[in-house]
N, C-alpha and C. Protein backbone atom coordinates (compact mmCIF):
# COMPACT_ATOMS: atom_id res chain seq x y z
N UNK A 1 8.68 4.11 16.91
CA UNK A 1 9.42 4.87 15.92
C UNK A 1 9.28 6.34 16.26
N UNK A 2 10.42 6.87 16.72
CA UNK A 2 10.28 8.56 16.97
C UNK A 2 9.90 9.14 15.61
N UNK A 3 9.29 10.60 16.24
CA UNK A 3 8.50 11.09 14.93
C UNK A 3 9.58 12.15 14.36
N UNK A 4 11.12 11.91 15.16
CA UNK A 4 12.61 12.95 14.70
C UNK A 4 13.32 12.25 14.29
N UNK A 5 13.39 11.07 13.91
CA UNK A 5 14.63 10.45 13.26
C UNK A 5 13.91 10.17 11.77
N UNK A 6 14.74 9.93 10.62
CA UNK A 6 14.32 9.75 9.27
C UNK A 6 14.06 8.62 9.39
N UNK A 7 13.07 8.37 8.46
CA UNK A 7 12.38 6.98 8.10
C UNK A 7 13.30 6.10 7.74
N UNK A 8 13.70 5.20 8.19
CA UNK A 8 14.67 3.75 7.70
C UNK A 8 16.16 3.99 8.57
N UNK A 9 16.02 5.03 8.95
CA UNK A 9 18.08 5.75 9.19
C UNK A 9 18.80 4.29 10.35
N UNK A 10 17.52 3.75 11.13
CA UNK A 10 17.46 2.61 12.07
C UNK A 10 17.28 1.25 11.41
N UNK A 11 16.68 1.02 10.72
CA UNK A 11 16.08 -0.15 9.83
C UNK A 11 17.37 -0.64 9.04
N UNK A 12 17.53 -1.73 8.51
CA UNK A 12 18.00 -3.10 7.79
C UNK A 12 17.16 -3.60 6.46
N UNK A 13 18.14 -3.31 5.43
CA UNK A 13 17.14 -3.41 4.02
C UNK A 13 17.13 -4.78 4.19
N UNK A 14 15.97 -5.50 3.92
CA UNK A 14 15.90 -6.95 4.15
C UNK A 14 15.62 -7.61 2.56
N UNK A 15 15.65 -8.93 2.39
CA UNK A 15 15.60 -9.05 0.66
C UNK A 15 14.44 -9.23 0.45
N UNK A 16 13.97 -8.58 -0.49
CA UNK A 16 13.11 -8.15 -2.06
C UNK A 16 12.50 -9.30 -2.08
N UNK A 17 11.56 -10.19 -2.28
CA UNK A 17 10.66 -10.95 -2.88
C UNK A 17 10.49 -10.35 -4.35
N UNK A 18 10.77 -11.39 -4.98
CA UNK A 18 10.20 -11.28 -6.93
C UNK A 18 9.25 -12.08 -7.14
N UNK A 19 8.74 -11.85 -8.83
CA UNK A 19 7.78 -12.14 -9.00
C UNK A 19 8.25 -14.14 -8.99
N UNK A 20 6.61 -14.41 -8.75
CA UNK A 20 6.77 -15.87 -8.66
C UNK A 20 6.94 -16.26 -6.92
N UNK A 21 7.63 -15.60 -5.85
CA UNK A 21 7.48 -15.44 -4.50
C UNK A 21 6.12 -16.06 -4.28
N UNK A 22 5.79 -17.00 -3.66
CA UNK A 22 3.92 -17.23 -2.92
C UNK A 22 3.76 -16.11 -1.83
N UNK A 23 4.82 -15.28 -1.39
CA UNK A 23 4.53 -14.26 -0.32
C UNK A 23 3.87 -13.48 -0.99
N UNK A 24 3.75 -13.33 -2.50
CA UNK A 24 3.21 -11.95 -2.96
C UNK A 24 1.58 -12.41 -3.66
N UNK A 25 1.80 -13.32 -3.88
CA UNK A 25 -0.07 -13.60 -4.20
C UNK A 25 -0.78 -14.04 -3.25
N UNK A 26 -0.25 -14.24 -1.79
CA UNK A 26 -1.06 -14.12 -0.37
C UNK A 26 -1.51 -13.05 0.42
N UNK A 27 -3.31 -12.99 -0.03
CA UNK A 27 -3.58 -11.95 1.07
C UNK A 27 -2.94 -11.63 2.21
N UNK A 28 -2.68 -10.51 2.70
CA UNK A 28 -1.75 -10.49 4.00
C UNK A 28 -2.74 -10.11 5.38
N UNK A 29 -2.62 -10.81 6.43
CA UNK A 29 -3.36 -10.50 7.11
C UNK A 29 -3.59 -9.30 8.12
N UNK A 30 -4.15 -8.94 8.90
CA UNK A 30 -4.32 -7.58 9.90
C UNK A 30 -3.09 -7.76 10.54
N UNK A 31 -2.72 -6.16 11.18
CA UNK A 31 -1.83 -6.61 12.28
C UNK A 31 -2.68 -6.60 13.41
N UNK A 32 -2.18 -7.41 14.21
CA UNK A 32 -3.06 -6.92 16.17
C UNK A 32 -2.14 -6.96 16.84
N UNK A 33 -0.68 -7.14 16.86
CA UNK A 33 0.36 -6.57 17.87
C UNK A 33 0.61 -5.39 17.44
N UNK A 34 0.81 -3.93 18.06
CA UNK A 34 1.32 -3.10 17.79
C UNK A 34 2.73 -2.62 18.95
N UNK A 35 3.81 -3.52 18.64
CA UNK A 35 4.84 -3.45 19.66
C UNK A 35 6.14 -3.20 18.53
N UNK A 36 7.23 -3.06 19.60
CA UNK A 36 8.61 -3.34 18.63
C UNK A 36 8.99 -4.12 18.11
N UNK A 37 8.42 -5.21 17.50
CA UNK A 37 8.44 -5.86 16.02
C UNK A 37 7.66 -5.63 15.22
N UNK A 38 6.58 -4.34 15.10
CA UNK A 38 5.96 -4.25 14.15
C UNK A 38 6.83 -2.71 13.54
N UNK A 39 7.32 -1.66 14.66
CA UNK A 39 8.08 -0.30 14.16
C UNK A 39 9.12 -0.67 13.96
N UNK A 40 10.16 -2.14 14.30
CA UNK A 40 11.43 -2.69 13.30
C UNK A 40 11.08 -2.71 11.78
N UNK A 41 9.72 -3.69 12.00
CA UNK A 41 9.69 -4.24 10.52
C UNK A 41 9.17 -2.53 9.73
N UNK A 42 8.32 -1.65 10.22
CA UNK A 42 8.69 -0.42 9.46
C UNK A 42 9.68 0.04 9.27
N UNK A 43 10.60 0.42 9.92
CA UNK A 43 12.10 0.71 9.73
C UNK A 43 12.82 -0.26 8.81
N UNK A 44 12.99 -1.31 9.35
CA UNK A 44 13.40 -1.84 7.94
C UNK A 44 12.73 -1.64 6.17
N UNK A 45 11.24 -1.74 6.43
CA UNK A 45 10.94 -1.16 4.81
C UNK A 45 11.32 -0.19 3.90
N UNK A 46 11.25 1.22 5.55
CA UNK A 46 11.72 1.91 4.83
C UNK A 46 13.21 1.70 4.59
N UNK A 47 14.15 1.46 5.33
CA UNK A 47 15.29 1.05 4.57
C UNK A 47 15.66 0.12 3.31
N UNK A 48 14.61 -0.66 3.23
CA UNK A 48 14.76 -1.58 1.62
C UNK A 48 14.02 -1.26 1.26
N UNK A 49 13.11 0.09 1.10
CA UNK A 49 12.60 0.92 -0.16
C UNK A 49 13.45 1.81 -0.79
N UNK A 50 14.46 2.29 0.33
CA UNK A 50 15.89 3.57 -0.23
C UNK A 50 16.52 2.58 -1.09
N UNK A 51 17.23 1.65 -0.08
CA UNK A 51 18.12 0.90 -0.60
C UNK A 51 17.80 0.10 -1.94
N UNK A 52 16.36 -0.07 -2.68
CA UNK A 52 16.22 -0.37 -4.03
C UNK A 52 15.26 0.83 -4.48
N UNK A 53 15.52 1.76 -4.24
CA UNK A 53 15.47 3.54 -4.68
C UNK A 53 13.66 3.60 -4.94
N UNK A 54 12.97 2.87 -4.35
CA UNK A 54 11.15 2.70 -4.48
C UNK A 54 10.43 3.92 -4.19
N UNK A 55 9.08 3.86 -4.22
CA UNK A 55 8.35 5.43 -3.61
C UNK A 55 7.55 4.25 -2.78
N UNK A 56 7.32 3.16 -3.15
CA UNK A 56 6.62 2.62 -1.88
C UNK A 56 7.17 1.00 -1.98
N UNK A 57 6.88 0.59 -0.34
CA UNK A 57 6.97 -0.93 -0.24
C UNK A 57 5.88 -1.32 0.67
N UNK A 58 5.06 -2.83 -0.18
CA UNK A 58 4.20 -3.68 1.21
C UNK A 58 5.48 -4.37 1.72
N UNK A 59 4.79 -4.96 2.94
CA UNK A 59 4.81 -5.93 3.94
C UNK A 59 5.23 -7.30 3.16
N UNK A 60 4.76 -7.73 2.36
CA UNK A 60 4.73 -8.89 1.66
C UNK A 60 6.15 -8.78 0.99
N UNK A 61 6.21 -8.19 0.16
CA UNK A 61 7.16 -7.84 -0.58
C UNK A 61 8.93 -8.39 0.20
N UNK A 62 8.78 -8.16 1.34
CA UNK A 62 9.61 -8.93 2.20
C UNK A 62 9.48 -10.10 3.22
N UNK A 63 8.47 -10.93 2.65
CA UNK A 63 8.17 -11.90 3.36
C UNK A 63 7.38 -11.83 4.39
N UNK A 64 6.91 -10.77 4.62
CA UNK A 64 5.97 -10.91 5.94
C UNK A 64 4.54 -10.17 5.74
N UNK A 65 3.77 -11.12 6.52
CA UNK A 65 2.22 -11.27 5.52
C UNK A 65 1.59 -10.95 6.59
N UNK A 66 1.54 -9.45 6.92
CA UNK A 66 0.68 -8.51 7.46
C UNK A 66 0.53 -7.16 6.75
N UNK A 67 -0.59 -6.71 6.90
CA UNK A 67 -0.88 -5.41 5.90
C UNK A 67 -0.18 -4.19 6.36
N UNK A 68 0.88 -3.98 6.15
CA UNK A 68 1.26 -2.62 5.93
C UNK A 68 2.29 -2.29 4.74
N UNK A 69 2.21 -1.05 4.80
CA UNK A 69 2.97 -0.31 3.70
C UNK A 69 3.61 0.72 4.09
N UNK A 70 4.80 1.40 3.55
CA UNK A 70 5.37 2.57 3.51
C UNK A 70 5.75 3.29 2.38
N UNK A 71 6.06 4.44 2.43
CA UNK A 71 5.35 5.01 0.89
C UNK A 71 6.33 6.71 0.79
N UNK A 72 7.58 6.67 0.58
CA UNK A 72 8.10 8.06 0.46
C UNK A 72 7.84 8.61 -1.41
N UNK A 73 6.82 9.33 -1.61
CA UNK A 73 6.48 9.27 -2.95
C UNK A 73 5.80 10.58 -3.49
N UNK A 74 6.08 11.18 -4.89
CA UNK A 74 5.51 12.69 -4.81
C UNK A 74 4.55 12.49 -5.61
N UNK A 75 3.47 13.67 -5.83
CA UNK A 75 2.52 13.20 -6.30
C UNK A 75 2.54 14.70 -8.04
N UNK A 76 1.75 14.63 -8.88
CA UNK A 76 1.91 15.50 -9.87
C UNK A 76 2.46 16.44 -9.47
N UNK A 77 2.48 17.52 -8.25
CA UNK A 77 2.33 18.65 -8.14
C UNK A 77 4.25 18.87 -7.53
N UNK A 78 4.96 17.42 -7.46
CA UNK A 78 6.07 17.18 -6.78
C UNK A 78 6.15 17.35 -5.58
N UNK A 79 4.87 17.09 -4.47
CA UNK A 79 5.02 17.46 -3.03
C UNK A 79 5.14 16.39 -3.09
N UNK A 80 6.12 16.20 -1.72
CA UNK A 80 6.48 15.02 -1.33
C UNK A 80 5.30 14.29 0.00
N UNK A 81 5.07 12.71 -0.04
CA UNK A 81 4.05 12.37 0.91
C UNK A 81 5.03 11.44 1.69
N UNK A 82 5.07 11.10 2.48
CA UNK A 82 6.03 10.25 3.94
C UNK A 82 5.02 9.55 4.71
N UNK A 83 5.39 8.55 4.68
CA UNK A 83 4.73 7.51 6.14
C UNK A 83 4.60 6.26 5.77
N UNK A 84 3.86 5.91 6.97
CA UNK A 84 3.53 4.57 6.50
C UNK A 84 2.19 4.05 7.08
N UNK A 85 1.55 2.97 6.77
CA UNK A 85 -0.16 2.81 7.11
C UNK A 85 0.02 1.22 7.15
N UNK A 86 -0.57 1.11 8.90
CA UNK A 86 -1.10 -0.73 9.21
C UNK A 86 -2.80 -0.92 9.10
N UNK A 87 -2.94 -2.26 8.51
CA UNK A 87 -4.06 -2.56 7.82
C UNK A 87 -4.69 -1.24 7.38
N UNK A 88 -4.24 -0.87 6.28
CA UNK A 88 -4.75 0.05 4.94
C UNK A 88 -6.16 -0.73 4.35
N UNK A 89 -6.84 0.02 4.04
CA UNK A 89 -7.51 0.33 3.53
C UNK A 89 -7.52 1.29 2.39
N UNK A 90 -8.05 0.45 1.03
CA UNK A 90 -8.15 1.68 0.22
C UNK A 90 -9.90 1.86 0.38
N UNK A 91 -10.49 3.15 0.66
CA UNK A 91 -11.35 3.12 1.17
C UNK A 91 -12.26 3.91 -0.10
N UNK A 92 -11.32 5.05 -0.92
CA UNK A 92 -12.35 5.51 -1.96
C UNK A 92 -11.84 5.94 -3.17
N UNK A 93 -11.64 5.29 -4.25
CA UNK A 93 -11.27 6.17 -6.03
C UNK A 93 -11.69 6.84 -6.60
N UNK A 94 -11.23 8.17 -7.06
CA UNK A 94 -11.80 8.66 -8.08
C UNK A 94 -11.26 9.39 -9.30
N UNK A 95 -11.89 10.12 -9.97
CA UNK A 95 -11.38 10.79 -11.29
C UNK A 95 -11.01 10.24 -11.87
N UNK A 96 -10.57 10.54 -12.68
CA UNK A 96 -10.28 9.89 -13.94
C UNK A 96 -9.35 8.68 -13.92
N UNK A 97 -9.42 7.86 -14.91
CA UNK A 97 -8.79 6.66 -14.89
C UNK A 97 -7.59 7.04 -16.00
N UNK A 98 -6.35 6.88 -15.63
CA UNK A 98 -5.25 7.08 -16.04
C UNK A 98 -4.16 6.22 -16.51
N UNK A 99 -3.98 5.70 -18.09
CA UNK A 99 -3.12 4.77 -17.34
C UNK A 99 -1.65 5.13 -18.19
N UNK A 100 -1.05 4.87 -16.47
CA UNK A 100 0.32 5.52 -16.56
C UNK A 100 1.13 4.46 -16.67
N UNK A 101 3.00 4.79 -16.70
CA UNK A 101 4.00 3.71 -16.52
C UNK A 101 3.98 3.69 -15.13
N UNK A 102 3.87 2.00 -14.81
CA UNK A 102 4.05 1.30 -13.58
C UNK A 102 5.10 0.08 -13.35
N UNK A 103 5.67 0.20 -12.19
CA UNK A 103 6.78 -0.66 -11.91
C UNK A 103 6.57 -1.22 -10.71
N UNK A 104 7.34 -1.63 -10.16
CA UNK A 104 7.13 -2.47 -9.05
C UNK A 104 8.73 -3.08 -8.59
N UNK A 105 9.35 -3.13 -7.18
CA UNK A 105 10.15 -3.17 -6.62
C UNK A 105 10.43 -4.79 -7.02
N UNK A 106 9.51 -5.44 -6.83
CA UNK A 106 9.11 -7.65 -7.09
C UNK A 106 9.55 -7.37 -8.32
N UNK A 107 9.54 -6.70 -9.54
CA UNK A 107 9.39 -6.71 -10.80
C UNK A 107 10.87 -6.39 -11.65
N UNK A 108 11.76 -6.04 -10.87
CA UNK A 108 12.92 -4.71 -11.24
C UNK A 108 12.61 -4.38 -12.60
N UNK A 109 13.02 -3.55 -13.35
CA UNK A 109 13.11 -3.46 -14.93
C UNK A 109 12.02 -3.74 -15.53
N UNK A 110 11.00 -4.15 -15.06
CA UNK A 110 9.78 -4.01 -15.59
C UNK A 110 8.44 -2.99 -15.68
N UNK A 111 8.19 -2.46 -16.76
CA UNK A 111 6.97 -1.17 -16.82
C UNK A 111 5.95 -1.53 -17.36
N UNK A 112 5.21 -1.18 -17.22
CA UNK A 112 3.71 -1.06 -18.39
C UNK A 112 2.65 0.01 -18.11
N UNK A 113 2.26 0.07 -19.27
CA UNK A 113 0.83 1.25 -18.93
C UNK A 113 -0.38 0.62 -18.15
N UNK A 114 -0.44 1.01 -16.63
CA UNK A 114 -1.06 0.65 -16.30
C UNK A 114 -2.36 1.39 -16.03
N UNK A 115 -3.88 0.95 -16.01
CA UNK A 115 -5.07 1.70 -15.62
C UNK A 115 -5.15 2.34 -13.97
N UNK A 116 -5.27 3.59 -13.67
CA UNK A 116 -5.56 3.57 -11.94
C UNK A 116 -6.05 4.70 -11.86
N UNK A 117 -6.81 4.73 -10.56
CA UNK A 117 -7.75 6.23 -10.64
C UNK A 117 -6.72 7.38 -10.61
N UNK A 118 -7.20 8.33 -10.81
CA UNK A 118 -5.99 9.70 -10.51
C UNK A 118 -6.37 10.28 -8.84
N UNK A 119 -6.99 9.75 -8.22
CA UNK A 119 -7.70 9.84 -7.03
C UNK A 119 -7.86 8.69 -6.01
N UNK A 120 -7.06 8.83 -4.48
CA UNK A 120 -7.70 7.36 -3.77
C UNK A 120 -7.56 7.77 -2.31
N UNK A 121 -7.90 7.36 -1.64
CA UNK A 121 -7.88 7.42 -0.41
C UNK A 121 -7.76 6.29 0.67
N UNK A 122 -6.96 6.32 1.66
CA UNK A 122 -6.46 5.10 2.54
C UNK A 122 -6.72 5.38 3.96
N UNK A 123 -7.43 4.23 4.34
CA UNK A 123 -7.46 4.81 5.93
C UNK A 123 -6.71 3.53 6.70
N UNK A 124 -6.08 3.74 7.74
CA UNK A 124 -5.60 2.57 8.73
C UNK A 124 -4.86 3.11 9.88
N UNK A 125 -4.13 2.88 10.44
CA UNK A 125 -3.59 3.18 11.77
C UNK A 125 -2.10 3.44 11.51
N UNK A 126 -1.51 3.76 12.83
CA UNK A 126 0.13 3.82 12.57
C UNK A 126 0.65 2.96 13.21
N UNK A 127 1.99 2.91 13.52
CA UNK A 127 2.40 1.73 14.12
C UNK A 127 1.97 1.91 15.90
N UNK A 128 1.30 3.17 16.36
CA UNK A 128 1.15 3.48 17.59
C UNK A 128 -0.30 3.15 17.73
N UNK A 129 -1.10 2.51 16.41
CA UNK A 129 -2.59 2.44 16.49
C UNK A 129 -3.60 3.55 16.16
N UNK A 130 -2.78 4.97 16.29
CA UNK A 130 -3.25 6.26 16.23
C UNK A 130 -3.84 5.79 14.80
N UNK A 131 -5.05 6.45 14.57
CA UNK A 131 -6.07 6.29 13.37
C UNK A 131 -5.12 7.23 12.25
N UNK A 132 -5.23 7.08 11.01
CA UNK A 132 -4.61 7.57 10.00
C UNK A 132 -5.03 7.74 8.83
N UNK A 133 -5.09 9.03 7.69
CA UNK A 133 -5.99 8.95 6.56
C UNK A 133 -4.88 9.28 5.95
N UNK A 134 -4.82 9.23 4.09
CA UNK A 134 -4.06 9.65 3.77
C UNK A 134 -4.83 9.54 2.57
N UNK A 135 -4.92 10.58 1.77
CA UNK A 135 -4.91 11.14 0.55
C UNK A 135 -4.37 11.54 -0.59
N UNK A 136 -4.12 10.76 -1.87
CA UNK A 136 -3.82 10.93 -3.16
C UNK A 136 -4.14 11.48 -4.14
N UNK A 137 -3.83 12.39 -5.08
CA UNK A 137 -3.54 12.36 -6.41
C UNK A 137 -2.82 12.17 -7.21
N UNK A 138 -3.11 11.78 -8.92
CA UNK A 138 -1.78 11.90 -9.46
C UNK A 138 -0.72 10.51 -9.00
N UNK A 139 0.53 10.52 -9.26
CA UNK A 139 1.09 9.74 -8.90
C UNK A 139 1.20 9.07 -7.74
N UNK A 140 1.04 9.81 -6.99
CA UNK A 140 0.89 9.39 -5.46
C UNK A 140 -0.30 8.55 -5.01
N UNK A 141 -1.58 9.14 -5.90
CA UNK A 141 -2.82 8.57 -6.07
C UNK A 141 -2.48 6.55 -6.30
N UNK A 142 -1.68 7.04 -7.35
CA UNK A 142 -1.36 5.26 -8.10
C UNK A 142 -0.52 4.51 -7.30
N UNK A 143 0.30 5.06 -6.64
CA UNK A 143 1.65 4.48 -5.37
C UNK A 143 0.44 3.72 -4.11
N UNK A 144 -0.56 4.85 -4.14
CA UNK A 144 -1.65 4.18 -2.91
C UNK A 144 -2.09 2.44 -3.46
N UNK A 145 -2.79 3.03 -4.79
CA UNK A 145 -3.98 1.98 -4.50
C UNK A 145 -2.40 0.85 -5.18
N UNK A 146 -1.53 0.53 -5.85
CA UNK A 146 -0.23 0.29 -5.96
C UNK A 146 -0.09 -1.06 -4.49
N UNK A 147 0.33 -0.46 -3.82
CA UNK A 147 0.65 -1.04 -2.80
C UNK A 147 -0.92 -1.62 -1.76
N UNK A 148 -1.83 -0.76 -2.06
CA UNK A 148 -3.20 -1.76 -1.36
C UNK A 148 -3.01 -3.15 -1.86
N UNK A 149 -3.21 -2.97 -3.35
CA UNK A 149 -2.80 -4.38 -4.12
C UNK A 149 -1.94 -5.45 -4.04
N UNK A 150 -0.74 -4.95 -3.17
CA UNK A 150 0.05 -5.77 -2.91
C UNK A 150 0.02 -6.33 -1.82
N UNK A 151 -0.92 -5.63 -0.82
CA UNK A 151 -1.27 -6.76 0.61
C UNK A 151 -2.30 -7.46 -0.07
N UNK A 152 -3.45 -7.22 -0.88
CA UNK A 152 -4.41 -8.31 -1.32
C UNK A 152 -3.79 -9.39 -2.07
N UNK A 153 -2.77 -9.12 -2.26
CA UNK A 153 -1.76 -10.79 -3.24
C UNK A 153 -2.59 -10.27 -4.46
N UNK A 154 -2.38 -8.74 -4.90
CA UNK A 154 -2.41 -8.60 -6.43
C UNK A 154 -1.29 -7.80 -6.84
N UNK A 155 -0.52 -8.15 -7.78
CA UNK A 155 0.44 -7.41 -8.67
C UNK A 155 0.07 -6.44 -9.78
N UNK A 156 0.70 -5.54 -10.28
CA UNK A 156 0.10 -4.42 -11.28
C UNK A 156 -0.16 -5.30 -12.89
N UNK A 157 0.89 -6.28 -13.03
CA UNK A 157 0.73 -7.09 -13.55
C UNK A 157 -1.08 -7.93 -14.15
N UNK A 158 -1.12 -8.07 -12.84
CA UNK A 158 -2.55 -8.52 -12.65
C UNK A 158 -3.60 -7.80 -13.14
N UNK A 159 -3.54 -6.55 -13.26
CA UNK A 159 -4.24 -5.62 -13.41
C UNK A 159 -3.88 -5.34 -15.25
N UNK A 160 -3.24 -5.47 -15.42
CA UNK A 160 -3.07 -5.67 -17.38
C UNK A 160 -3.54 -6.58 -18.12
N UNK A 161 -4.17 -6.01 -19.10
CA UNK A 161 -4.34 -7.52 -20.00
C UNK A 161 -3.59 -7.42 -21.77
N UNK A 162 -4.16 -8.48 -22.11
CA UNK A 162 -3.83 -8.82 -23.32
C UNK A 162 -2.50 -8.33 -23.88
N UNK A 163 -1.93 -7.69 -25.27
CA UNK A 163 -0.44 -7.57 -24.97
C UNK A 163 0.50 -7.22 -24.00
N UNK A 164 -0.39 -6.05 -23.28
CA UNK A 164 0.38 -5.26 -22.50
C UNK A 164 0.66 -6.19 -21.72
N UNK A 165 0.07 -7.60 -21.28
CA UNK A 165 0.22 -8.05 -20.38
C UNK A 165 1.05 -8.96 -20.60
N UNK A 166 1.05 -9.43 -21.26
CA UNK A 166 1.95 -10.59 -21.75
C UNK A 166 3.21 -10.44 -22.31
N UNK A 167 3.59 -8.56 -22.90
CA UNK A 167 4.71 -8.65 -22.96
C UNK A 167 5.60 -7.90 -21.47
N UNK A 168 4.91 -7.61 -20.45
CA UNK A 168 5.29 -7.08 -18.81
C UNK A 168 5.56 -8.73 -18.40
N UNK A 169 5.01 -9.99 -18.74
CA UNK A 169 5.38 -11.21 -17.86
C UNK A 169 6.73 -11.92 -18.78
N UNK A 170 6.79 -11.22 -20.28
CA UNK A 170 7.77 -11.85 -21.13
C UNK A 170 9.16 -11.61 -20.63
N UNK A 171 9.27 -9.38 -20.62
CA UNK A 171 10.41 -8.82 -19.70
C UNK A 171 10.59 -9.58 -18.26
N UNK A 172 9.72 -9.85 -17.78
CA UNK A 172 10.19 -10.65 -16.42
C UNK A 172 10.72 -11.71 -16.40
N UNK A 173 10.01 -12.75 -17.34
CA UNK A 173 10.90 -13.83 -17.50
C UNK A 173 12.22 -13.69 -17.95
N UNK A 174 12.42 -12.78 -18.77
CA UNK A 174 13.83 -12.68 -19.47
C UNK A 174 15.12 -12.07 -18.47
N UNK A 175 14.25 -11.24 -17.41
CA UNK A 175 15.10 -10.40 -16.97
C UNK A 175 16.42 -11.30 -15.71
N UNK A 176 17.14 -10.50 -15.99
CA UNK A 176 18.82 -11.20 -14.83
C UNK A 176 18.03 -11.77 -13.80
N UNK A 177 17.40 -10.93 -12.83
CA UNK A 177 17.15 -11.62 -11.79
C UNK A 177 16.06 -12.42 -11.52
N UNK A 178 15.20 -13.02 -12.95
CA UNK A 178 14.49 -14.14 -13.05
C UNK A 178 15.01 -14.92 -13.08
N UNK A 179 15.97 -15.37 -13.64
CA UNK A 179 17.15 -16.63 -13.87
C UNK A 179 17.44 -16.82 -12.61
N UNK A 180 17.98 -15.58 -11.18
CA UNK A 180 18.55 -15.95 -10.30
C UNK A 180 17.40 -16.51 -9.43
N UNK A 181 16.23 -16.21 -9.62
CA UNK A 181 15.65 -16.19 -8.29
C UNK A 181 14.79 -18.24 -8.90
N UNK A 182 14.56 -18.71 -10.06
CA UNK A 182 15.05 -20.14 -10.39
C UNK A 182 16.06 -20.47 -9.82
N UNK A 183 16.76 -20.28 -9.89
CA UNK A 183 17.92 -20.71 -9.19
C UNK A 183 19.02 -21.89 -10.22
């Protein structure tokens, strides 16, 4: 992936996994090829993160169960953060625990107040292997550990309890594209 062309401008939005998918409650495993099927399948994320308007997408999320993520997303201060990270690591949280509205790309139309540090940190590689850190606050903070969760086969969902939680799985059931994805 050249480091001059925009993220996705090459890539193919591929389809969305929703909730109920087994791709999304499966740990996803390491990558160990780092060739041109691993900077397609980045290019494509980022193109089916534009194309369903996201600040971040896993790996899973489109069917394929290796750890990475991509993440175009601003954080309180509205700076914008870009890239993307193979086998992530969320490596450290902190400050305060915040809990904000959270959504999820698997989820469409679905929010809830969710708990997450205002602080996190990710370490993993790029698609060239080159070592990579990346640092959060604020919203951007929650987009991190967000998407860690979603290579471990956990949803934000998961992370709610009691009403909040049960009325985030009620909107899902109800919603249009629960019906479709029953079939």
């Amino acid at each position: 992936m050249s480091h001059r062309t925009i993220p996705g401008s090459t890539g193919r939005p591929r389809r969305m996994r929703l909730l109920g998918d087994p791709a999304l409650s499966t740990p996803c495993r390491d990558v160990t090829a780092f060739d041109d099927d691993l900077a397609r399948l980045v290019e494509d994320m980022f193109a089916t993160m534009y194309a369903a308007r996201g600040v971040g997408l896993a790996a899973n999320q489109v069917g394929v169960n290796l750890r990475v993520f991509v993440f175009d997303c601003p954080d309180d201060e509205d700076r914008r953060h870009l890239g993307h990270v193979v086998n992530p690591r969320l490596v450290a949280t902190g400050g305060v625990v915040v809990r904000g509205t959270e959504g999820c790309l698997s989820l469409p139309g679905v929010e809830s107040g969710t708990p997450r540090h205002d602080e996190a940190v990710v370490e993993g590689v790029t698609v060239a292997g080159e070592p990579v850190r990346v640092v959060g606050t604020g919203f951007f903070a929650r987009c991190l550990q967000h998407e860690c969760d979603h290579l471990d086969g956990t949803l934000f969902t998961d992370r709610l309890d009691g009403m909040r939680r049960r009325r985030a799985l009620w909107a899902a059931r109800r919603a249009p594209w629960a019906r479709e994805a029953r079939g």
